[in-house]
C-alpha atoms as a PDB file:
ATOM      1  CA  UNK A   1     -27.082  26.791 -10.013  1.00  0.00           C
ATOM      2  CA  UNK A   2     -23.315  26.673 -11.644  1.00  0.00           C
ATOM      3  CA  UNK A   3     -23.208  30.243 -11.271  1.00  0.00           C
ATOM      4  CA  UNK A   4     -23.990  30.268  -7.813  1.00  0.00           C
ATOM      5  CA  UNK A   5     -21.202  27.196  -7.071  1.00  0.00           C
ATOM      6  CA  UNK A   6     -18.545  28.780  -8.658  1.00  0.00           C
ATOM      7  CA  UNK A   7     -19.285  32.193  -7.408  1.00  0.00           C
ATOM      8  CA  UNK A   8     -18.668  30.651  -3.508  1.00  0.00           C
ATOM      9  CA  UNK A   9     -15.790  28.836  -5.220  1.00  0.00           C
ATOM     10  CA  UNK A  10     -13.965  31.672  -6.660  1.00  0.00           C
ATOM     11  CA  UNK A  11     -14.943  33.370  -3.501  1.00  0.00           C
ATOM     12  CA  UNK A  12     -13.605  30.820  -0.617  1.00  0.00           C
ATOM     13  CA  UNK A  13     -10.522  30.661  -2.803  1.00  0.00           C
ATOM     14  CA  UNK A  14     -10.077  34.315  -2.942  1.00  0.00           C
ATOM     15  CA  UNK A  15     -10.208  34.686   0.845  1.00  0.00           C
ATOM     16  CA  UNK A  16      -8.243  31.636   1.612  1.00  0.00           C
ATOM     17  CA  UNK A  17      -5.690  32.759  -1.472  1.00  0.00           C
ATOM     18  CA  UNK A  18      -5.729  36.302   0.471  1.00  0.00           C
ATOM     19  CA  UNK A  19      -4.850  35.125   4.170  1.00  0.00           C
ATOM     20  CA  UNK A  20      -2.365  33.005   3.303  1.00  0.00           C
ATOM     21  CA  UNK A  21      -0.809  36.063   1.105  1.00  0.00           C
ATOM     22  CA  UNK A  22      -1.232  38.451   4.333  1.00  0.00           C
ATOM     23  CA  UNK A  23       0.424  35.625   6.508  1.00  0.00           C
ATOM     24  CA  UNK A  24       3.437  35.539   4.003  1.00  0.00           C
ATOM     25  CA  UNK A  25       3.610  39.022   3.870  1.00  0.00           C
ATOM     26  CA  UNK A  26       3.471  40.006   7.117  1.00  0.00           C
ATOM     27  CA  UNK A  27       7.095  38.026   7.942  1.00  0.00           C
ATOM     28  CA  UNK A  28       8.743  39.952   4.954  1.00  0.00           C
ATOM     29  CA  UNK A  29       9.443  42.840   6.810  1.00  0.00           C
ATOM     30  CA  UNK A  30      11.801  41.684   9.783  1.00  0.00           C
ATOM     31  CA  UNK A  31      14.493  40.142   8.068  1.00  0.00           C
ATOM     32  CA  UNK A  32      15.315  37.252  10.522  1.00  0.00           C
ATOM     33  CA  UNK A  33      19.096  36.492   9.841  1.00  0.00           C
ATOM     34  CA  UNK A  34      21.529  34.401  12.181  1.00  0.00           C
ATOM     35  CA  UNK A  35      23.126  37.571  13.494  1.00  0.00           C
ATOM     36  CA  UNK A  36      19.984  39.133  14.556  1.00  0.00           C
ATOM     37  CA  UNK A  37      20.258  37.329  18.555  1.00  0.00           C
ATOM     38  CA  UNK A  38      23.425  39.650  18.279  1.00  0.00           C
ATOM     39  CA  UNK A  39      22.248  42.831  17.927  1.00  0.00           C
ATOM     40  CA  UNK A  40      19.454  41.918  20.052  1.00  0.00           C
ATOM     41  CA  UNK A  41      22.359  40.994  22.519  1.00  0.00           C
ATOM     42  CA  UNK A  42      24.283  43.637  22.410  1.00  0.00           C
ATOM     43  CA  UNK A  43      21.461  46.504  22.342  1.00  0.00           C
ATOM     44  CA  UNK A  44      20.135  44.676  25.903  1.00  0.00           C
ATOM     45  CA  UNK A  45      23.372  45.121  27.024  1.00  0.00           C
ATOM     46  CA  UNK A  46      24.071  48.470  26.406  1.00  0.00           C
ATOM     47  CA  UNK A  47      20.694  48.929  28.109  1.00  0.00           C
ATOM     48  CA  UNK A  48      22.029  46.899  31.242  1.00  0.00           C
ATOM     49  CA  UNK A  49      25.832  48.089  31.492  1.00  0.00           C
ATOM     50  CA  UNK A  50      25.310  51.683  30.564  1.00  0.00           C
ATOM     51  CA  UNK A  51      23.906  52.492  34.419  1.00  0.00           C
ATOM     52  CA  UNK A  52      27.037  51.278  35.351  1.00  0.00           C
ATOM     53  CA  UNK A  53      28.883  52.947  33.388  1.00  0.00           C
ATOM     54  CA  UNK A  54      27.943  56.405  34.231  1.00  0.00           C
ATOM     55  CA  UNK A  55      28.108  55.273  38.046  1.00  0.00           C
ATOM     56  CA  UNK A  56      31.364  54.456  37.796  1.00  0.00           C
ATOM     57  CA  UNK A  57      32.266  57.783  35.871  1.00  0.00           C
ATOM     58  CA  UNK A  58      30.353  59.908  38.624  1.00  0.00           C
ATOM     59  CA  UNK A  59      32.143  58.133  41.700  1.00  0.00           C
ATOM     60  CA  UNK A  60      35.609  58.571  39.673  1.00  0.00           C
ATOM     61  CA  UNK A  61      34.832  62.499  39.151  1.00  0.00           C
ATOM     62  CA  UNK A  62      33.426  62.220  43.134  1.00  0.00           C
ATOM     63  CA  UNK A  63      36.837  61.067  44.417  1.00  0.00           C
ATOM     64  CA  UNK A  64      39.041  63.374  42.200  1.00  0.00           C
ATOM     65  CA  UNK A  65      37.017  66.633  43.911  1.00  0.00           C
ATOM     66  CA  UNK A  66      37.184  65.499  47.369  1.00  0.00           C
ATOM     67  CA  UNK A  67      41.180  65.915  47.969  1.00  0.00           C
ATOM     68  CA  UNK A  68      40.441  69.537  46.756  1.00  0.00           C
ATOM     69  CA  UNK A  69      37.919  70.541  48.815  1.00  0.00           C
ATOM     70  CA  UNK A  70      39.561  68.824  51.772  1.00  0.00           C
ATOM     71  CA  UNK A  71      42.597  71.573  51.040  1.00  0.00           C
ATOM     72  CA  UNK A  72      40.995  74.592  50.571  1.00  0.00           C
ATOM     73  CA  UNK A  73      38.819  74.220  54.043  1.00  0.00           C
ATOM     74  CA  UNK A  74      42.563  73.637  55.833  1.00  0.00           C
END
């Protein structure tokens, strides 16, 4: 009857030991630090002002053509 008690003791605290190891463990790889919200930041903004970027690079190269074609049709 010992036996038996300890063998569920050793085995609750072996699962219980092993989920809170996996819930430690699992944090370990992202690296939280306080200039993470920056790079997070600045990646989503990238994302949001590169559109406008290029459209402002495309209507720049637009209006430099359009005196030139307007000449060679004269």
């Amino acid at each position: 009857m010992k036996t038996c008690w300890l063998k569920n003791i050793l085995a609750i605290l072996l699962c219980a030991s092993s989920t809170a190891q996996a819930a430690v463990d699992s944090y370990r790889f992202a690296h939280v630090t306080i200039s993470t919200p920056w790079y997070i930041f600045i990646f989503l903004m990238m994302g949001v002002f590169a559109p406008f970027i290029l459209m402002v690079i495309l209507a720049w190269r637009s209006a430099m053509r359009k005196p030139e074609q307007n000449e060679n049709k004269k």
